[in-house]
N, C-alpha and C. Protein backbone atom coordinates (compact mmCIF):
# COMPACT_ATOMS: atom_id res chain seq x y z
N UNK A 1 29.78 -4.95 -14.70
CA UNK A 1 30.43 -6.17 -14.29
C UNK A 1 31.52 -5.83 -13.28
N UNK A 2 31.82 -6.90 -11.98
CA UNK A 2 32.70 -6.55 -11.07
C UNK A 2 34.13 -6.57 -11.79
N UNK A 3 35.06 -6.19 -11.55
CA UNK A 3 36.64 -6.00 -11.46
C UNK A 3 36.86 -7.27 -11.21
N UNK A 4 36.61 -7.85 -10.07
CA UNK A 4 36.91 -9.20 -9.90
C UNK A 4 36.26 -10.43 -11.33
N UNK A 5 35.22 -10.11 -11.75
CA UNK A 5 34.95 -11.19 -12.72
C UNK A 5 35.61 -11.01 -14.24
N UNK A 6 35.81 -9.61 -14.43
CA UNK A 6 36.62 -9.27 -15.47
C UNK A 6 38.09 -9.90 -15.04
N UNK A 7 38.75 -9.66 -14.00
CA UNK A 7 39.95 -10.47 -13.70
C UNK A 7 39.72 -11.53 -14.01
N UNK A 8 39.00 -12.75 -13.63
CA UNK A 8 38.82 -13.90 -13.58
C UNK A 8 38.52 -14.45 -14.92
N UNK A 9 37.91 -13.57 -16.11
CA UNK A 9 37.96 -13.99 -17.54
C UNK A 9 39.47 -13.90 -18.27
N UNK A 10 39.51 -12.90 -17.85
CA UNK A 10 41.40 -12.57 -18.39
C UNK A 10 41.79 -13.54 -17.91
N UNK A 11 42.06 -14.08 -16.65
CA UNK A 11 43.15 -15.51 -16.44
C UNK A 11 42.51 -16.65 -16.87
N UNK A 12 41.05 -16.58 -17.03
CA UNK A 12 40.90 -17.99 -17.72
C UNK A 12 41.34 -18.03 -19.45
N UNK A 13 41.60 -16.97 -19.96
CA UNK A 13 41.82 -16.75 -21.20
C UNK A 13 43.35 -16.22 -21.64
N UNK A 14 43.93 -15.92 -20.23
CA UNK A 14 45.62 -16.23 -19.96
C UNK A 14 45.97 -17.92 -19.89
N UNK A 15 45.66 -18.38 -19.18
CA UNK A 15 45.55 -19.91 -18.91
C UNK A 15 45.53 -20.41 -20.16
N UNK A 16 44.23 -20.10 -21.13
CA UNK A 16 44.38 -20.78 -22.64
C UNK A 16 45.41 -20.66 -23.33
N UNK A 17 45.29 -19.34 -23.47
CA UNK A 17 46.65 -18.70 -24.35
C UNK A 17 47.91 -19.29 -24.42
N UNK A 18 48.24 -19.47 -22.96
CA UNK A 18 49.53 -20.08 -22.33
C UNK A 18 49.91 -21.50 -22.88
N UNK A 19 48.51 -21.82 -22.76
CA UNK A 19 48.80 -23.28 -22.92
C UNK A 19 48.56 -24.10 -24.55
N UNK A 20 47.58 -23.44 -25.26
CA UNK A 20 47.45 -23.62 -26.32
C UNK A 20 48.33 -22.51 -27.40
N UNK A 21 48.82 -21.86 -27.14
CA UNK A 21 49.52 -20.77 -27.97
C UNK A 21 51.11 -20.22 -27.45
N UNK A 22 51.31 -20.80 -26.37
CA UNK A 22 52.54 -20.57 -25.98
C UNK A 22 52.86 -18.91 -25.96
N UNK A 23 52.14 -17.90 -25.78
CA UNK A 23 51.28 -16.65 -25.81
C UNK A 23 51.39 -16.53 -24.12
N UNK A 24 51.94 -15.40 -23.47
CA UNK A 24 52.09 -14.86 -22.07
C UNK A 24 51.36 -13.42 -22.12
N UNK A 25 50.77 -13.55 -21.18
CA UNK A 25 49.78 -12.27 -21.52
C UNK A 25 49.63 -11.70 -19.79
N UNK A 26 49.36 -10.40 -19.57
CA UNK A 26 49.26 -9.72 -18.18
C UNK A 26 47.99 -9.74 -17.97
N UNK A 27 47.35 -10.37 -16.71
CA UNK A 27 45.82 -10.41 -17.09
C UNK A 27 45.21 -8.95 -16.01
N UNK A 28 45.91 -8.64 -15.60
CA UNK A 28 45.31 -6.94 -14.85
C UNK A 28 45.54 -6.17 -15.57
N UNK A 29 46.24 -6.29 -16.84
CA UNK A 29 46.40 -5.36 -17.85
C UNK A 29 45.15 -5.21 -18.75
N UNK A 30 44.78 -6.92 -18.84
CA UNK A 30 43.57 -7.53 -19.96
C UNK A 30 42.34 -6.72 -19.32
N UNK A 31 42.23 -7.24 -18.29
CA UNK A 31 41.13 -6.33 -17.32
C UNK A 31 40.71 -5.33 -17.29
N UNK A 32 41.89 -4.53 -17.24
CA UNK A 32 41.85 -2.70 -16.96
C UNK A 32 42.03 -1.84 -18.19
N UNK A 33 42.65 -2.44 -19.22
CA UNK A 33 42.87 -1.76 -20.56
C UNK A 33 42.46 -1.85 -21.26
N UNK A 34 41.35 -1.17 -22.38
CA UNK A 34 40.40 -1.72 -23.29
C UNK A 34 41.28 -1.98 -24.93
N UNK A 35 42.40 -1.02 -24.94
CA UNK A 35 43.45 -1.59 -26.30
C UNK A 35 44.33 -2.52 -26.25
N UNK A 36 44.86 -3.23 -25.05
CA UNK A 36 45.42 -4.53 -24.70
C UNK A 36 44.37 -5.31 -25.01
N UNK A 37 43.07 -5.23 -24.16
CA UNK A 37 42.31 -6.05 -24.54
C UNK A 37 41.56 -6.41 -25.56
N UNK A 38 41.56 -5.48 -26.70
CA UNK A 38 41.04 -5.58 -27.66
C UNK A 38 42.33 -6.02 -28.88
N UNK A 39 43.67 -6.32 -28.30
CA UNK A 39 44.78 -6.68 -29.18
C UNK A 39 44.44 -8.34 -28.98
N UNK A 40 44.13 -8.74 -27.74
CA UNK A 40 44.22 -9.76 -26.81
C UNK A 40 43.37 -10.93 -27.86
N UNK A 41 42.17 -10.29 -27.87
CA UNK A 41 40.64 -10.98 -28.30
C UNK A 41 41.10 -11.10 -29.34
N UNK A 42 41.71 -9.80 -30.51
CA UNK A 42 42.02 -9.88 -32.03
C UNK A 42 43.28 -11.04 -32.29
N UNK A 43 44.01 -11.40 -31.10
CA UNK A 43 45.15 -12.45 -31.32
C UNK A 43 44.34 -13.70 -31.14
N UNK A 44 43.80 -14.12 -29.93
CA UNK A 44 42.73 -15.37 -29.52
C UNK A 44 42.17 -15.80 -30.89
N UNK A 45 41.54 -14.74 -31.51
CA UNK A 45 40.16 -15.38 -32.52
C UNK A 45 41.12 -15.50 -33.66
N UNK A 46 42.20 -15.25 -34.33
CA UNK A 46 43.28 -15.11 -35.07
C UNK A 46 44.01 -16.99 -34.89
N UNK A 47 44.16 -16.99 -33.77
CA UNK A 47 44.97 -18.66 -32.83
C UNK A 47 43.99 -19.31 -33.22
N UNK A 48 42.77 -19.21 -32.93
CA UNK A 48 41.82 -20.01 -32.98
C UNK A 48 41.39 -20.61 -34.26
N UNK A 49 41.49 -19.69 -34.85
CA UNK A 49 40.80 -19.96 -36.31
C UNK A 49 42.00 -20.62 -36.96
N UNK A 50 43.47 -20.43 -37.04
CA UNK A 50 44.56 -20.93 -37.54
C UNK A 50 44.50 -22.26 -36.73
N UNK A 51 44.47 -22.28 -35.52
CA UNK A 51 44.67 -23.44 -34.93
C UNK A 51 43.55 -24.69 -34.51
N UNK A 52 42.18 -24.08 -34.81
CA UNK A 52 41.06 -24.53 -34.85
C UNK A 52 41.03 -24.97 -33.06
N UNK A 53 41.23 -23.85 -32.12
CA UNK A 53 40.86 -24.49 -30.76
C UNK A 53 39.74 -23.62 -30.24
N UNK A 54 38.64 -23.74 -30.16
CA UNK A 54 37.26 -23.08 -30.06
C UNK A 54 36.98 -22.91 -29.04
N UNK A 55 38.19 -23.03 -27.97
CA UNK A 55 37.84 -22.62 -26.60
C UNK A 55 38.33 -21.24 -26.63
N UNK A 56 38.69 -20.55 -27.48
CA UNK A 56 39.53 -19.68 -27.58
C UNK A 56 38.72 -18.53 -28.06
N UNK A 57 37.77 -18.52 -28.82
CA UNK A 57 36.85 -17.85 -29.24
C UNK A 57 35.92 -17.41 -28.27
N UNK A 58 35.51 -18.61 -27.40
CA UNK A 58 33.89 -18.61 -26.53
C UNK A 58 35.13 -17.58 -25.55
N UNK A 59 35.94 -17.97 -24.63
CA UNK A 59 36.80 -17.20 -24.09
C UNK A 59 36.85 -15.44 -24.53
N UNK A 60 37.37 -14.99 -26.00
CA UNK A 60 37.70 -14.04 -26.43
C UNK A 60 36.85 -13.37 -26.52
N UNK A 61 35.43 -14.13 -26.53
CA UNK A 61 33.70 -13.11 -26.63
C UNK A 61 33.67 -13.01 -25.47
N UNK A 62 33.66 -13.45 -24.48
CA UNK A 62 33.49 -13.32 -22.88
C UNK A 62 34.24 -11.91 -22.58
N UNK A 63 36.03 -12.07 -22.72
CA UNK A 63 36.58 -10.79 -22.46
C UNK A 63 35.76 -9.70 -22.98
N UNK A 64 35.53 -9.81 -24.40
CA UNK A 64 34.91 -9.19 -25.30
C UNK A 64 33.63 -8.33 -25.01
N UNK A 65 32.64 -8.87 -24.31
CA UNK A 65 31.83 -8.03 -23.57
C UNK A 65 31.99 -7.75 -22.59
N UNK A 66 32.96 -8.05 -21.81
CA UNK A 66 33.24 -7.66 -20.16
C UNK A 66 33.73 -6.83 -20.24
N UNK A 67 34.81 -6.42 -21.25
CA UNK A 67 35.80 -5.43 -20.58
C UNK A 67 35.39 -3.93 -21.53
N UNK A 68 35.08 -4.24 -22.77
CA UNK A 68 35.02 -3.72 -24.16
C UNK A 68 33.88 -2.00 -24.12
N UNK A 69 32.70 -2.76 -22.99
CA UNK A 69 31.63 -1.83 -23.41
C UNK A 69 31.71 -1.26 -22.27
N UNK A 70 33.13 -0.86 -21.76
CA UNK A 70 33.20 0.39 -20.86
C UNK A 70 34.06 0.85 -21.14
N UNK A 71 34.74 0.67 -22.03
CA UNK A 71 35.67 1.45 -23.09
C UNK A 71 35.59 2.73 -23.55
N UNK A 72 36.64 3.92 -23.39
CA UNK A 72 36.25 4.90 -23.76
C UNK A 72 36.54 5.07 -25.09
N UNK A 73 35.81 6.69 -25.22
CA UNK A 73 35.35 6.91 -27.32
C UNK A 73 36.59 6.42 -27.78
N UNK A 74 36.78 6.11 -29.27
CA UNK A 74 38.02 6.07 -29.83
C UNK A 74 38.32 7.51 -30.10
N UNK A 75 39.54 7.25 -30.98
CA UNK A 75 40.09 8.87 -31.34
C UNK A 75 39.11 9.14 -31.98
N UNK A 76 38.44 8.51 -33.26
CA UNK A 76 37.80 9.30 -34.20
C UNK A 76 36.57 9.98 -33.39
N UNK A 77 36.13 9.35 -32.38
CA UNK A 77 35.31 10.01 -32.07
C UNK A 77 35.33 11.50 -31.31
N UNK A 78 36.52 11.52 -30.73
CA UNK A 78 36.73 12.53 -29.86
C UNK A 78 37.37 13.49 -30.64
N UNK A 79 37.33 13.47 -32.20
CA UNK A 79 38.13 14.65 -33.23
C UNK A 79 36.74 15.58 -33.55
N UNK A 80 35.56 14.89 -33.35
CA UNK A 80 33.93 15.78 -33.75
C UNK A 80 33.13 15.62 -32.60
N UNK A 81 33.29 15.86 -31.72
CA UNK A 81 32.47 15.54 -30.71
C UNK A 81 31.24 16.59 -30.54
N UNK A 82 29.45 15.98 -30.70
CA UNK A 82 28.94 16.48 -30.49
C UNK A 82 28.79 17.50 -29.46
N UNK A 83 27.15 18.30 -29.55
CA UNK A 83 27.05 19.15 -27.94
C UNK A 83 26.84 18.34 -27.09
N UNK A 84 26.00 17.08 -27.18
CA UNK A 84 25.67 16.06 -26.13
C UNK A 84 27.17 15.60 -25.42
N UNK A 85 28.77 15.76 -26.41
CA UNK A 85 29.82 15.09 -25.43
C UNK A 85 30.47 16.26 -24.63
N UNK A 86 30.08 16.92 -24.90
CA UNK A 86 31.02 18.03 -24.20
C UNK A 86 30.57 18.36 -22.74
N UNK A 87 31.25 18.18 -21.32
CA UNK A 87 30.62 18.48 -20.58
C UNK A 87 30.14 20.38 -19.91
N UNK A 88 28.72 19.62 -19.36
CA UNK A 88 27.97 21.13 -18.78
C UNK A 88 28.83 21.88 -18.14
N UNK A 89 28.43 22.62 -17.57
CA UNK A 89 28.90 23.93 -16.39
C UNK A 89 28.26 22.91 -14.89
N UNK A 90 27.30 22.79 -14.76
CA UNK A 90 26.42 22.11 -13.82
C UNK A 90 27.38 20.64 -13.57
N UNK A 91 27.72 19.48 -15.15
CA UNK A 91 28.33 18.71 -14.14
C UNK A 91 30.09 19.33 -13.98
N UNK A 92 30.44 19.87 -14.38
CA UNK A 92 31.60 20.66 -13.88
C UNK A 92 31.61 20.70 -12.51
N UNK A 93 30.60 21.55 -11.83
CA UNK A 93 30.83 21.93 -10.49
C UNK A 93 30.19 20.72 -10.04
N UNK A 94 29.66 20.16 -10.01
CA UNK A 94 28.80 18.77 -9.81
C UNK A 94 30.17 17.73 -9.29
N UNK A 95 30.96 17.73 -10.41
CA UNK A 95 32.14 16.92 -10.06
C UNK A 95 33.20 17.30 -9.25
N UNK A 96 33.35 19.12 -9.07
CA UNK A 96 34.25 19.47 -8.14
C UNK A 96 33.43 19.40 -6.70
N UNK A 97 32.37 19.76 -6.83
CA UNK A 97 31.79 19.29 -5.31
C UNK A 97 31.92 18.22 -4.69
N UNK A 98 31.69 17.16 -5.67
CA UNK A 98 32.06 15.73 -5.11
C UNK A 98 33.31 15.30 -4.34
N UNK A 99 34.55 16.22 -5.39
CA UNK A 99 35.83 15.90 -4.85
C UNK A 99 36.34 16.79 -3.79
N UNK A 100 35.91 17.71 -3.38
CA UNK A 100 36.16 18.19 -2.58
C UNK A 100 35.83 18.01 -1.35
N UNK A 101 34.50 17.48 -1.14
CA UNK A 101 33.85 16.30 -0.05
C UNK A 101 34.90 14.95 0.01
N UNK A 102 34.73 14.40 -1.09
CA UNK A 102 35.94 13.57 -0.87
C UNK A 102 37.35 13.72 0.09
N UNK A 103 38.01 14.68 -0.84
CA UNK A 103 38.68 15.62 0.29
C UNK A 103 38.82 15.29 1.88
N UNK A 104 37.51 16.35 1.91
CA UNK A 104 36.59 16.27 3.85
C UNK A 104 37.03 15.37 4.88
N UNK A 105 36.32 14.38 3.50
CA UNK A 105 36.44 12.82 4.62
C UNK A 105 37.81 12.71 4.96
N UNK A 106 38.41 12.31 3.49
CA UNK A 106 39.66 11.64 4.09
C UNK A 106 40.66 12.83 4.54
N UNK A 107 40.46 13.97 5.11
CA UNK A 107 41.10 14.58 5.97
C UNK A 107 40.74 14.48 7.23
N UNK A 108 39.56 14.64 7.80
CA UNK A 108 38.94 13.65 8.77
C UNK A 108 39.28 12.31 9.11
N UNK A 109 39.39 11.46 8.41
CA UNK A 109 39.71 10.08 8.45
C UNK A 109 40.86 10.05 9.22
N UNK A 110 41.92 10.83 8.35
CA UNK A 110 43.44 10.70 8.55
C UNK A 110 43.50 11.31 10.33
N UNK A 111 42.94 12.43 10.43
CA UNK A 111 42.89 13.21 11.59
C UNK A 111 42.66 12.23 12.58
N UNK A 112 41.10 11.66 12.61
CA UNK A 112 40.82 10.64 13.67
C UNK A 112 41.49 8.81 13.53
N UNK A 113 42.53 8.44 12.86
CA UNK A 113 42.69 7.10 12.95
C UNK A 113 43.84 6.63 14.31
N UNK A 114 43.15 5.92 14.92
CA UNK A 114 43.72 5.89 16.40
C UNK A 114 43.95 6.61 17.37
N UNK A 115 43.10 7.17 16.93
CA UNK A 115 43.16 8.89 18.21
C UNK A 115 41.47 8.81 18.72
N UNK A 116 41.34 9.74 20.03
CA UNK A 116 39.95 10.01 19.97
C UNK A 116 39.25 11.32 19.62
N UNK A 117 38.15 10.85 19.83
CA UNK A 117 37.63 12.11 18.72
C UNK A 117 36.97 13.53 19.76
């Protein structure tokens, strides 16, 4: 899912909050953080159910799969971590190659911006 549509659920579910719960919430926080956002959803469905406003729920499942299932392991998981989590040797250098190309460019980039080449 884009960044932009995950933004755009967080403020429609800031917007509720605000207005039905008197609840101020950071919605680039809601977006980008999977334990804000998972405090966020656990307060919504909490309002909702006390307050019986069911826009609040359909809202809190929306964040709920947008932001949630790119969430990294919890702790417990990362205290036993299989051989499958541990990374290779292969993507090791795999990933320093990448960044070091990275690098390349934007030393290049910087070199040629408004100059000629």
């Amino acid at each position: 899912m884009l960044a932009s549509e995950k933004l755009a659920i967080a403020a429609h579910l800031h917007v509720l909050l605000r207005r039905k719960t008197g609840r101020v919430t950071d919605t680039q926080w809601m977006a980008d953080n999977a334990e804000y956002a998972t405090e966020i959803v656990r307060f919504a469905r909490q309002s909702a159910q006390e307050d019986g406003h069911v826009e609040l729920v359909a809202w809190a499942d929306k964040l709920e799969q947008a932001v949630l299932p790119t969430a990294a392991p919890r702790a417990r998981d990362l205290r036993s971590p299989g051989p499958s989590a541990l990374p290779t040797l292969r993507s090791l250098l795999a990933t320093n190659a990448s960044q070091a190309a990275a690098a390349e460019v934007a030393a290049d980039s910087a070199r040629y911006v408004r100059g000629l080449r």
